[in-house]
C-alpha atoms as a PDB file:
ATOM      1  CA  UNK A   1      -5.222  -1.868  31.548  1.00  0.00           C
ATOM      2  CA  UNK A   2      -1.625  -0.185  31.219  1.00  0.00           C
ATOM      3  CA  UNK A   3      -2.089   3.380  32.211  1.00  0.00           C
ATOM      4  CA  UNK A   4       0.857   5.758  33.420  1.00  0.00           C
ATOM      5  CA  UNK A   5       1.364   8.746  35.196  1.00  0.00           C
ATOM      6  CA  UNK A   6       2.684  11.505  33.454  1.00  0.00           C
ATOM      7  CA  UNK A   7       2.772  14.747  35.451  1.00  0.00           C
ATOM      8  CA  UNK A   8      -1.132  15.805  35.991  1.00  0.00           C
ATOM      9  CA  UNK A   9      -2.497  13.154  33.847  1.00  0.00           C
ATOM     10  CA  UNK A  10      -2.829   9.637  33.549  1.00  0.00           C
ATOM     11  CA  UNK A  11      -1.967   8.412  29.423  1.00  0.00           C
ATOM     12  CA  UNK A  12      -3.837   5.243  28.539  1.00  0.00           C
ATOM     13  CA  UNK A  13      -1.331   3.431  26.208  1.00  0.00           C
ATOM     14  CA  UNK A  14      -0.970  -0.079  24.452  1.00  0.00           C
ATOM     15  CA  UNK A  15       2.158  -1.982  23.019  1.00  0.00           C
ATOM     16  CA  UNK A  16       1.668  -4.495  20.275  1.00  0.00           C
ATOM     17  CA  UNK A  17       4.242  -6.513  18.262  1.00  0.00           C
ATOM     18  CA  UNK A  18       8.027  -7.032  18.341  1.00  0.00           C
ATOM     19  CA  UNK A  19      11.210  -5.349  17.250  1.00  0.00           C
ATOM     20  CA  UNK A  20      12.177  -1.503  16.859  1.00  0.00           C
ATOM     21  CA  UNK A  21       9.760   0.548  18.526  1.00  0.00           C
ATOM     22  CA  UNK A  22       7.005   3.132  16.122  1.00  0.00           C
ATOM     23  CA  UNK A  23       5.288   5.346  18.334  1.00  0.00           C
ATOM     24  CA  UNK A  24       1.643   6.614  16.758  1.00  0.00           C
ATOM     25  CA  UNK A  25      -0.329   9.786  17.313  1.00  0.00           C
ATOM     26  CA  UNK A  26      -3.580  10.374  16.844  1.00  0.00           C
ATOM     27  CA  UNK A  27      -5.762  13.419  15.718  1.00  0.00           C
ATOM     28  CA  UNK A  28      -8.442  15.749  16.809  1.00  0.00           C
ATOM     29  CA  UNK A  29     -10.414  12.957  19.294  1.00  0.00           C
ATOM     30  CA  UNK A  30      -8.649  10.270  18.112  1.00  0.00           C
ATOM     31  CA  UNK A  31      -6.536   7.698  19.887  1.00  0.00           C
ATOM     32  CA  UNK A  32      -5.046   4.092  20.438  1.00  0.00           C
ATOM     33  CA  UNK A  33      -7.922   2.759  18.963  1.00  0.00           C
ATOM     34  CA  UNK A  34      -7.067   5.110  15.012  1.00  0.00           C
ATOM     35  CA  UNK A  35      -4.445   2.749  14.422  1.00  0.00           C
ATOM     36  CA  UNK A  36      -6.341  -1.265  14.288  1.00  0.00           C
ATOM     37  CA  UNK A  37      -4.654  -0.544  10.349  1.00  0.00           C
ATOM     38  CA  UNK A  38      -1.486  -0.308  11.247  1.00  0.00           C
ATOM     39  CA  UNK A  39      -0.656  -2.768  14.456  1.00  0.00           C
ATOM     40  CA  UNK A  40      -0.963  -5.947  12.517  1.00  0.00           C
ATOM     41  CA  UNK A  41       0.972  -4.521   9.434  1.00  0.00           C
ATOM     42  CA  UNK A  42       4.383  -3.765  11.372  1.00  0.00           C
ATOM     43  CA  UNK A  43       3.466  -6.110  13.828  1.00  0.00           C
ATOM     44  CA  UNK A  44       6.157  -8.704  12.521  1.00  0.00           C
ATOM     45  CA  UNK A  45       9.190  -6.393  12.727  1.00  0.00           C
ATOM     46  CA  UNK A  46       8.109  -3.406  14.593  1.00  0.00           C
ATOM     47  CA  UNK A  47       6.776  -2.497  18.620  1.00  0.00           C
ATOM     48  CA  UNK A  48       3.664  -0.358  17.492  1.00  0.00           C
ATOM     49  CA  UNK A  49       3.159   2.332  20.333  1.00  0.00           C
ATOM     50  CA  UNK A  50      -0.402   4.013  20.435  1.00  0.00           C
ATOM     51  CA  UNK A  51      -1.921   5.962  22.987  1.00  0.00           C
ATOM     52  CA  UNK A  52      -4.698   8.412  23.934  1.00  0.00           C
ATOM     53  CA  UNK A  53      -4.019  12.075  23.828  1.00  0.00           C
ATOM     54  CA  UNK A  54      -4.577  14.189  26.704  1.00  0.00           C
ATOM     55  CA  UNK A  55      -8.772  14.349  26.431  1.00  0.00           C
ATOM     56  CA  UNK A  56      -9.508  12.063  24.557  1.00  0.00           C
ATOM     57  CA  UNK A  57     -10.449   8.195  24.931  1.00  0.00           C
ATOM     58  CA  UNK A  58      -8.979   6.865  28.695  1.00  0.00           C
ATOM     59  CA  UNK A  59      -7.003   8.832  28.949  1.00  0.00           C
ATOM     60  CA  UNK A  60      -7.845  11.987  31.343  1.00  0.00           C
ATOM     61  CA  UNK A  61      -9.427  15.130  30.055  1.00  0.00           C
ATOM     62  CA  UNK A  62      -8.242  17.957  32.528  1.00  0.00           C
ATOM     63  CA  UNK A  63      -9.724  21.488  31.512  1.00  0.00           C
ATOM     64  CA  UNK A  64      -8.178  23.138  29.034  1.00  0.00           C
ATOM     65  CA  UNK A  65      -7.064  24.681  26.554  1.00  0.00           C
ATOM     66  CA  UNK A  66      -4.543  22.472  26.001  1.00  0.00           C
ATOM     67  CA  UNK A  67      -1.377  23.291  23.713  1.00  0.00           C
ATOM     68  CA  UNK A  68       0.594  20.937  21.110  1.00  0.00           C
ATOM     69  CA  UNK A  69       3.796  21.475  23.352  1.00  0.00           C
ATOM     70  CA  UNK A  70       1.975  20.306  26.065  1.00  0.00           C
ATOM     71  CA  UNK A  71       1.060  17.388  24.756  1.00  0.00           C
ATOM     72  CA  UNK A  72       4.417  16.798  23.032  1.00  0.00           C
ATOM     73  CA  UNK A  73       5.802  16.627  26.420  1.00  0.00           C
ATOM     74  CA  UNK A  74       2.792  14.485  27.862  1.00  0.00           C
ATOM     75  CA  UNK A  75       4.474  12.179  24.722  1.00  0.00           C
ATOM     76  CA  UNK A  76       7.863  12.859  25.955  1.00  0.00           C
ATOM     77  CA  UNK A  77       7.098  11.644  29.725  1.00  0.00           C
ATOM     78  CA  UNK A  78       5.360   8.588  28.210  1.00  0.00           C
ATOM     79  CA  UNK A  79       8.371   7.291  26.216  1.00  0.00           C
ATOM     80  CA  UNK A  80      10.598   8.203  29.018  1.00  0.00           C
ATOM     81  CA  UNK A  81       8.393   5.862  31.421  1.00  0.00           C
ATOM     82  CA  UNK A  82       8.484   3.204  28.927  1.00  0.00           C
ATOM     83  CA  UNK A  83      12.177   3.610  28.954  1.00  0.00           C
ATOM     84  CA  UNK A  84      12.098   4.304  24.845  1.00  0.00           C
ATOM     85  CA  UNK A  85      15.542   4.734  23.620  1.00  0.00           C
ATOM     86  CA  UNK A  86      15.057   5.221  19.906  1.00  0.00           C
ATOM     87  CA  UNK A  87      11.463   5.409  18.108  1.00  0.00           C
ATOM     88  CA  UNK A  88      10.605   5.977  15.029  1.00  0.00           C
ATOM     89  CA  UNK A  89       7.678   8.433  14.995  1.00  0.00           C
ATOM     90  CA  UNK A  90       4.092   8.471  12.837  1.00  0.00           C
ATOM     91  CA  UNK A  91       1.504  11.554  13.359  1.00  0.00           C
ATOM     92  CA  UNK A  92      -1.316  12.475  12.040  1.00  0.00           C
ATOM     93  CA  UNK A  93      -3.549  15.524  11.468  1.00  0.00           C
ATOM     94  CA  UNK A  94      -3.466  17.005  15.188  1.00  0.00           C
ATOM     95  CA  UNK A  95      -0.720  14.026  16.046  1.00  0.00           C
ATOM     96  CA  UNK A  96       0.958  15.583  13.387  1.00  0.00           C
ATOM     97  CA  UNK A  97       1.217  18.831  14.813  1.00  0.00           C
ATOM     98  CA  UNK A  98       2.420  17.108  18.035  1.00  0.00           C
ATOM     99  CA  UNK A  99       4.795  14.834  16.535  1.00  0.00           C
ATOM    100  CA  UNK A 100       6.579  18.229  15.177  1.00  0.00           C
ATOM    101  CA  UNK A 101       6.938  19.589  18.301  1.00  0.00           C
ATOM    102  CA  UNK A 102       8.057  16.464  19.545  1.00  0.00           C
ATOM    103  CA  UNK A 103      11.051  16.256  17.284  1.00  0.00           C
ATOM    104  CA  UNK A 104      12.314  19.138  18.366  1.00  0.00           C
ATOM    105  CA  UNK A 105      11.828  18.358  21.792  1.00  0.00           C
ATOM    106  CA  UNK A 106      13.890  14.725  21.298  1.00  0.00           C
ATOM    107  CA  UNK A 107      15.185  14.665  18.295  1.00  0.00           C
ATOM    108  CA  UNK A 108      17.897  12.441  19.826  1.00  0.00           C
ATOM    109  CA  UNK A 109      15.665   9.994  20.251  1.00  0.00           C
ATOM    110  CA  UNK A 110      13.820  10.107  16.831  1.00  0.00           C
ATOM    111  CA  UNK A 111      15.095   7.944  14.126  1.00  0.00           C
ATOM    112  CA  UNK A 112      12.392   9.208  11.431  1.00  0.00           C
ATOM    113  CA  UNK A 113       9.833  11.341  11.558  1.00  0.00           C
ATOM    114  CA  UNK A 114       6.029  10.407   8.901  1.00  0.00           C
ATOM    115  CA  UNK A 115       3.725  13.290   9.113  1.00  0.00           C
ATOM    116  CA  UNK A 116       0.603  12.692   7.615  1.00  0.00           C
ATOM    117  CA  UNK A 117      -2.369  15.048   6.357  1.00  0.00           C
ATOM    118  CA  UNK A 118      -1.128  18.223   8.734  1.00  0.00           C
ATOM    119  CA  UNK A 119       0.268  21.362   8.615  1.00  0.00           C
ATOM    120  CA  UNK A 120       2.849  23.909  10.372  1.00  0.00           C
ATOM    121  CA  UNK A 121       0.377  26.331  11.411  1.00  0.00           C
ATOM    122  CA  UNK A 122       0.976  29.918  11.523  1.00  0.00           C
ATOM    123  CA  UNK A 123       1.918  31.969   8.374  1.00  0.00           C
ATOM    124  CA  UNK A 124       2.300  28.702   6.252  1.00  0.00           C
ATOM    125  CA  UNK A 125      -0.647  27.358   7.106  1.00  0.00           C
ATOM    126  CA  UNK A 126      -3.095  26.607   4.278  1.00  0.00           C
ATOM    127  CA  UNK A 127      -6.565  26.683   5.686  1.00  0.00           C
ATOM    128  CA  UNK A 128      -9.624  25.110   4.712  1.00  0.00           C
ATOM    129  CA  UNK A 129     -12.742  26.667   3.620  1.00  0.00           C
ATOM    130  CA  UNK A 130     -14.561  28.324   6.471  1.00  0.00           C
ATOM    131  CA  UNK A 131     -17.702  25.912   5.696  1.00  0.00           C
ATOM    132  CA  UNK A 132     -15.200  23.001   6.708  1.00  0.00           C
ATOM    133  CA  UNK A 133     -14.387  24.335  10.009  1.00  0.00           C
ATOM    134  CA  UNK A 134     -18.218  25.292  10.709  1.00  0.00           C
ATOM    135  CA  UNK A 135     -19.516  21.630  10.224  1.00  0.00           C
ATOM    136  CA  UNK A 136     -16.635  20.301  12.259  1.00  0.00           C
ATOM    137  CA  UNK A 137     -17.466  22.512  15.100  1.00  0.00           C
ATOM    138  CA  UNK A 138     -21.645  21.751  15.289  1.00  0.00           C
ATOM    139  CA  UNK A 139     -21.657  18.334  17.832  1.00  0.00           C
ATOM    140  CA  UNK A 140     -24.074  20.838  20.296  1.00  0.00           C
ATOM    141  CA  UNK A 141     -27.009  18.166  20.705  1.00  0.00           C
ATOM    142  CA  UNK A 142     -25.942  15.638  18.369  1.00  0.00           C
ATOM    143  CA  UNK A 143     -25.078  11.531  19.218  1.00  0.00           C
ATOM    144  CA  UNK A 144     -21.944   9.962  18.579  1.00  0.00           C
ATOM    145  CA  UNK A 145     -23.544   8.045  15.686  1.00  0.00           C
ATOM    146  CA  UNK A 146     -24.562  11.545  14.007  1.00  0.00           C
ATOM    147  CA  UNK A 147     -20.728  13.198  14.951  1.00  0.00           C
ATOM    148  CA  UNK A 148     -19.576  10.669  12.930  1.00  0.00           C
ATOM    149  CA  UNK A 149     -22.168  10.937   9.954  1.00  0.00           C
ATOM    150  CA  UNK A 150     -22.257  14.494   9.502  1.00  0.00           C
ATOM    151  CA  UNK A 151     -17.988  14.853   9.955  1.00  0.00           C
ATOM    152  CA  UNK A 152     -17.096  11.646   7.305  1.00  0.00           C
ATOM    153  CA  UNK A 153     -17.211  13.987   3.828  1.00  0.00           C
ATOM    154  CA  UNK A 154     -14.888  15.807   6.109  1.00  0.00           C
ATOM    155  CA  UNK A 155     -12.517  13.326   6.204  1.00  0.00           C
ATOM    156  CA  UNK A 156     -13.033  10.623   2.933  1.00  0.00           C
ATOM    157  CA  UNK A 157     -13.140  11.483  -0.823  1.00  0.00           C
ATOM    158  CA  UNK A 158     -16.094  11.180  -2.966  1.00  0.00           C
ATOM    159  CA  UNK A 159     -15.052   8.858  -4.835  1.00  0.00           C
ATOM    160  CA  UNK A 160     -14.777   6.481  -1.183  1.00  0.00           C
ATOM    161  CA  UNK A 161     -18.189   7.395  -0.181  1.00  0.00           C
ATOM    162  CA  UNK A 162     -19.707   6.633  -3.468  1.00  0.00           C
ATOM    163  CA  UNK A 163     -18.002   3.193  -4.042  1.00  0.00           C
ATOM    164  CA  UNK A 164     -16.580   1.830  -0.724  1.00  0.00           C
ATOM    165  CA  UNK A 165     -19.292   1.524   2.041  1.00  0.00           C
ATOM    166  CA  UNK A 166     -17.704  -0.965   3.758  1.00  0.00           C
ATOM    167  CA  UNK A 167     -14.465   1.241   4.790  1.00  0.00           C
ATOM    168  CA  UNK A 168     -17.130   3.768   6.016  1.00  0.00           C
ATOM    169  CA  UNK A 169     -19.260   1.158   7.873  1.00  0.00           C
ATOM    170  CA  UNK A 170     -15.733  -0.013   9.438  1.00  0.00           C
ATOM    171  CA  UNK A 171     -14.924   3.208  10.395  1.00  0.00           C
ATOM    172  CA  UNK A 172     -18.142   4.078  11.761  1.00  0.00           C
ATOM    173  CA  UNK A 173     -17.950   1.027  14.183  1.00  0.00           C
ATOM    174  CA  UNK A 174     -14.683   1.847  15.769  1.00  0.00           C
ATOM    175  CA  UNK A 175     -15.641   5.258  16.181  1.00  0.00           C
ATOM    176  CA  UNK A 176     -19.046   4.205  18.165  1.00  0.00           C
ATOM    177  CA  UNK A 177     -16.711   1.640  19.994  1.00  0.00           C
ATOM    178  CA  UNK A 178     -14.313   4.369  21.169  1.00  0.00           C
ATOM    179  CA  UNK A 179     -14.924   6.105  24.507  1.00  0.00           C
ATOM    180  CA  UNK A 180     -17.112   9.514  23.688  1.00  0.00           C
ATOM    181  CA  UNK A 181     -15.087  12.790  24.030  1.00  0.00           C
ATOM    182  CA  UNK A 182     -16.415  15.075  26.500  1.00  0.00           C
ATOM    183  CA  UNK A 183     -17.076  18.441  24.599  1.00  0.00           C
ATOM    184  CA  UNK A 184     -14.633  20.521  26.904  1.00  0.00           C
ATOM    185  CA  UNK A 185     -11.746  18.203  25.814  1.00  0.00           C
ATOM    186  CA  UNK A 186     -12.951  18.715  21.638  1.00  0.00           C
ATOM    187  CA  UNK A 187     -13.046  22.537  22.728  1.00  0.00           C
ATOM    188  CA  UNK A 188      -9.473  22.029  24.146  1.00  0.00           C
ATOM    189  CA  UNK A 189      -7.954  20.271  21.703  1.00  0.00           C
ATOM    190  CA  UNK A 190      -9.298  22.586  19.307  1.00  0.00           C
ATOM    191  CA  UNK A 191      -8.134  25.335  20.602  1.00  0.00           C
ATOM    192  CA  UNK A 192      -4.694  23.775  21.448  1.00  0.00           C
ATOM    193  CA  UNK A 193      -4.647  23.058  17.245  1.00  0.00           C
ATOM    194  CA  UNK A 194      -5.322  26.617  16.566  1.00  0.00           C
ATOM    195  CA  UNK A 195      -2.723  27.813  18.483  1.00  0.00           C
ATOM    196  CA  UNK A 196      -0.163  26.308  16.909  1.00  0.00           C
ATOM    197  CA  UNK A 197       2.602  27.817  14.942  1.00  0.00           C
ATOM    198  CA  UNK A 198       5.949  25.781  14.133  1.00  0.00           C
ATOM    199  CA  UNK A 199       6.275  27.846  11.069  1.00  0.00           C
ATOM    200  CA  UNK A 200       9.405  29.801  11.930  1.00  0.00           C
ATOM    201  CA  UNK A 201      10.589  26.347  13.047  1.00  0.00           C
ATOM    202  CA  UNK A 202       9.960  24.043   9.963  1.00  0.00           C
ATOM    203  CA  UNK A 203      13.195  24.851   8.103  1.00  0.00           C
ATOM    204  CA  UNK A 204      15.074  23.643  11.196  1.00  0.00           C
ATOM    205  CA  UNK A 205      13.713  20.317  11.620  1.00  0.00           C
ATOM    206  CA  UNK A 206      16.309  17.822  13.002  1.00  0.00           C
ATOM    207  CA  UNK A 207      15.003  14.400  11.724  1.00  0.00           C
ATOM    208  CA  UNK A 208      14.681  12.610   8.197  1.00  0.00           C
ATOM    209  CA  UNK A 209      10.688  13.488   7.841  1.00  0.00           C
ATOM    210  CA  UNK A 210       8.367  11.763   5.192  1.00  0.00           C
ATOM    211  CA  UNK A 211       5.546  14.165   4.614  1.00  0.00           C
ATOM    212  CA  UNK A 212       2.153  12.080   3.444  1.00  0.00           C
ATOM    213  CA  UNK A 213      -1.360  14.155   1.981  1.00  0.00           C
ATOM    214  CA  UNK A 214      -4.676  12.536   0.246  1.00  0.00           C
ATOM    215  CA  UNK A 215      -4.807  15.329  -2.654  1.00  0.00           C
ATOM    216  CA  UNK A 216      -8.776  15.829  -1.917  1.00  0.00           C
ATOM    217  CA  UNK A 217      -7.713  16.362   1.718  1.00  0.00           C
ATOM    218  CA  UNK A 218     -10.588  19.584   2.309  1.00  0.00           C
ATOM    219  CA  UNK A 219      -9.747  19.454   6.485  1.00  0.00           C
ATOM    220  CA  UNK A 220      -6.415  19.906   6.086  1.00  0.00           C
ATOM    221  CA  UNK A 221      -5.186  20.820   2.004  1.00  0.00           C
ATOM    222  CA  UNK A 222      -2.513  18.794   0.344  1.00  0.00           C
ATOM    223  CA  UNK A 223      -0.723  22.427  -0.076  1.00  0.00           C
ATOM    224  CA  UNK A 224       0.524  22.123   3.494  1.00  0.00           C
ATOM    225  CA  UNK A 225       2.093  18.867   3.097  1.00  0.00           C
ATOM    226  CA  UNK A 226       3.477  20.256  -0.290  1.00  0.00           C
ATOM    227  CA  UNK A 227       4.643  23.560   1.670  1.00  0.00           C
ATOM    228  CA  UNK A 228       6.152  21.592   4.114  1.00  0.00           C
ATOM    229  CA  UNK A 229       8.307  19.897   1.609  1.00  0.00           C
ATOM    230  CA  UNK A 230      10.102  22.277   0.098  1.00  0.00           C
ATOM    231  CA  UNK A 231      10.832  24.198   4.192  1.00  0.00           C
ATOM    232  CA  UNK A 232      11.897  21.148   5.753  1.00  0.00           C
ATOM    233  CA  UNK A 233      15.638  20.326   5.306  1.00  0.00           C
ATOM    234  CA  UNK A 234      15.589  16.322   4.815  1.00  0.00           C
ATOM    235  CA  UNK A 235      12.295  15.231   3.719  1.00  0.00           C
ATOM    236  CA  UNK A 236      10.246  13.029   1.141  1.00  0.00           C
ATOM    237  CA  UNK A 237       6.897  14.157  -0.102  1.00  0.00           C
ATOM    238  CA  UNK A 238       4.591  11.485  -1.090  1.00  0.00           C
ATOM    239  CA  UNK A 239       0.570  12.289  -2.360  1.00  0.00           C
ATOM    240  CA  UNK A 240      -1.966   9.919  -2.260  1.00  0.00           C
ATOM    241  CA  UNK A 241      -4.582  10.191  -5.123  1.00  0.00           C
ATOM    242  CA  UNK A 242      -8.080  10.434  -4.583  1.00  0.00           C
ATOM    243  CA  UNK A 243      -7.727  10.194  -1.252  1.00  0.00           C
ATOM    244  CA  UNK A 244      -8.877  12.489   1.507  1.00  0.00           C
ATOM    245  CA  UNK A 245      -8.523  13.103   5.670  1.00  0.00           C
ATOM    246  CA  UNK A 246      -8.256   9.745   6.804  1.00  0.00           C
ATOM    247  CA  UNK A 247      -6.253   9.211   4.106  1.00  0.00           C
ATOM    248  CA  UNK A 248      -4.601   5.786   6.933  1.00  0.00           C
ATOM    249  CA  UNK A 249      -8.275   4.473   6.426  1.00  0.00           C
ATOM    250  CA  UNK A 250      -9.080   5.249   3.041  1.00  0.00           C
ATOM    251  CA  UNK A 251      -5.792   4.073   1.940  1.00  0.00           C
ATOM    252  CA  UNK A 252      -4.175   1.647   4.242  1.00  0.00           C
ATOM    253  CA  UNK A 253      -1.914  -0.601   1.969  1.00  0.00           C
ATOM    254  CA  UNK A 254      -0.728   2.400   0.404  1.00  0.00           C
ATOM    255  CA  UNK A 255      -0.150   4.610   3.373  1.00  0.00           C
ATOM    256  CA  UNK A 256       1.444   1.158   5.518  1.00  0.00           C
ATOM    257  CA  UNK A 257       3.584   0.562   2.292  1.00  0.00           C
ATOM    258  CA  UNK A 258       4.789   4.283   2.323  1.00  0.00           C
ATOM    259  CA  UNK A 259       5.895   4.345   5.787  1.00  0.00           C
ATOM    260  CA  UNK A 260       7.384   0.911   5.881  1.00  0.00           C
ATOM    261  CA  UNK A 261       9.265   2.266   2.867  1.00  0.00           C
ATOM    262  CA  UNK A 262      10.314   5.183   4.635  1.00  0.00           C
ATOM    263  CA  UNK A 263      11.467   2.926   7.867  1.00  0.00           C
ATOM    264  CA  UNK A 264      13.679   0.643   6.050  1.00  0.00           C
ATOM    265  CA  UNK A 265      15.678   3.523   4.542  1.00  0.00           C
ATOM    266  CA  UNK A 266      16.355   4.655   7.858  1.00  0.00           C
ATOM    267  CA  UNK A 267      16.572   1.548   9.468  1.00  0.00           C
ATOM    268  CA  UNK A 268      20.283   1.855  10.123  1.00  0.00           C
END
């Protein structure tokens, strides 16, 4: 399995596909694994980068907290090690948050920046309903199985739940396939996601940046994506309707469609 040392951790990662190299970020407890939508899409013309955050899947889970600079540069030591040029970058939700940092870190590096169902944190921040936050936060005593039952009307519209029970049976089976997060590394990442403020930073963004919501997004509102439009300097704003948090799941031919969109007008 391809693992590499970055600094205090070792960052399980995978490369699939040919051509100019997309690097992927996953959310809160997500990792390589979030993307199976994605890697045979840009297979044919892109190298699809995923990895697992710090804590989460194989990759190690020190103690935390962690921060979203910290694991920006945990990013930046793994492209360096893969000897990553140029990338094009895709983050979402937490990964999001990460992939911001990021581009300010190595904007030299970043060709075009997607971030997808986020937000800037600090005074910008629209948050969600306090109820939102509460049943994200109760996995004391549950299974993986009920983790991932009691957090999907987190993260898919209604309208999915009621009519499409084979995206949420698909969903639920990668999830149980995925290595289970250790609580303290949730806690961590958590933490590291509340922290974080790029607010004062948005308007100074360095990279083209397609901004990408599902407008029944409760985890993280569609007003974030929509605030983050009109701050950042070169940007595209696209909402998906009737969509929600997983809006690369519930969505997938319209969110790959989007992006590739976004790639080839910044292919050059």
């Amino acid at each position: 399995m391809p693992f590499m040392q970055c600094h205090d951790i070792q960052i399980f990662y995978q490369i699939e596909g040919s051509g100019f190299p997309v690097l992927f970020i996953g959310g809160l407890g997500g990792g390589s694994w979030s993307w199976s939508r994605q890697i045979p899409f840009f297979a044919d013309t892109y190298q699809s980068i995923v990895f697992d955050n710090r804590g989460a899947g194989r990759t190690d889970a020190p103690p935390g907290p962690y921060s979203m600079e910290q694991m920006a540069i945990d990013t930046v030591r793994l492209l360096h090690g893969l000897e990553v040029e140029k990338t094009f970058v895709v983050g979402l939700s937490m990964g999001g948050m990460i992939a911001q940092e990021l581009a300010m870190l190595l904007s030299h590096r970043i060709k075009g920046l997607v971030l997808g169902c986020t937000h800037p944190g600090g005074d910008l921040q629209i948050k969600a309903e306090d109820w939102v936050y509460e049943q994200l936060l109760q996995n004391q005593g549950l299974s993986q199985d009920e983790i991932i039952t009691k957090n999907i009307p987190l993260l898919f519209s209604p309208a999915t739940r009621e009519n499409r029970p084979e995206t949420l049976d698909a969903y639920r089976k990668q999830q149980l396939a995925a290595s289970e997060q250790p609580e303290h590394a949730f806690q961590a990442q958590y933490q590291g996601i509340q922290g974080f403020d790029f607010s004062s930073r948005l308007s100074k963004m360095p990279v083209p940046t397609l901004v990408i919501t599902g407008s029944e997004d409760i985890l993280v509102p569609p007003e974030n994506s929509r605030i983050m439009a009109e701050t950042i300097p070169l940007v595209e704003l696209r909402e998906l309707p009737e969509t929600g948090h997983a809006l690369h799941v519930e969505q997938t031919e319209a969110f790959n469609q989007a992006v590739l969109d976004f790639f080839q007008r910044h292919a050059l």
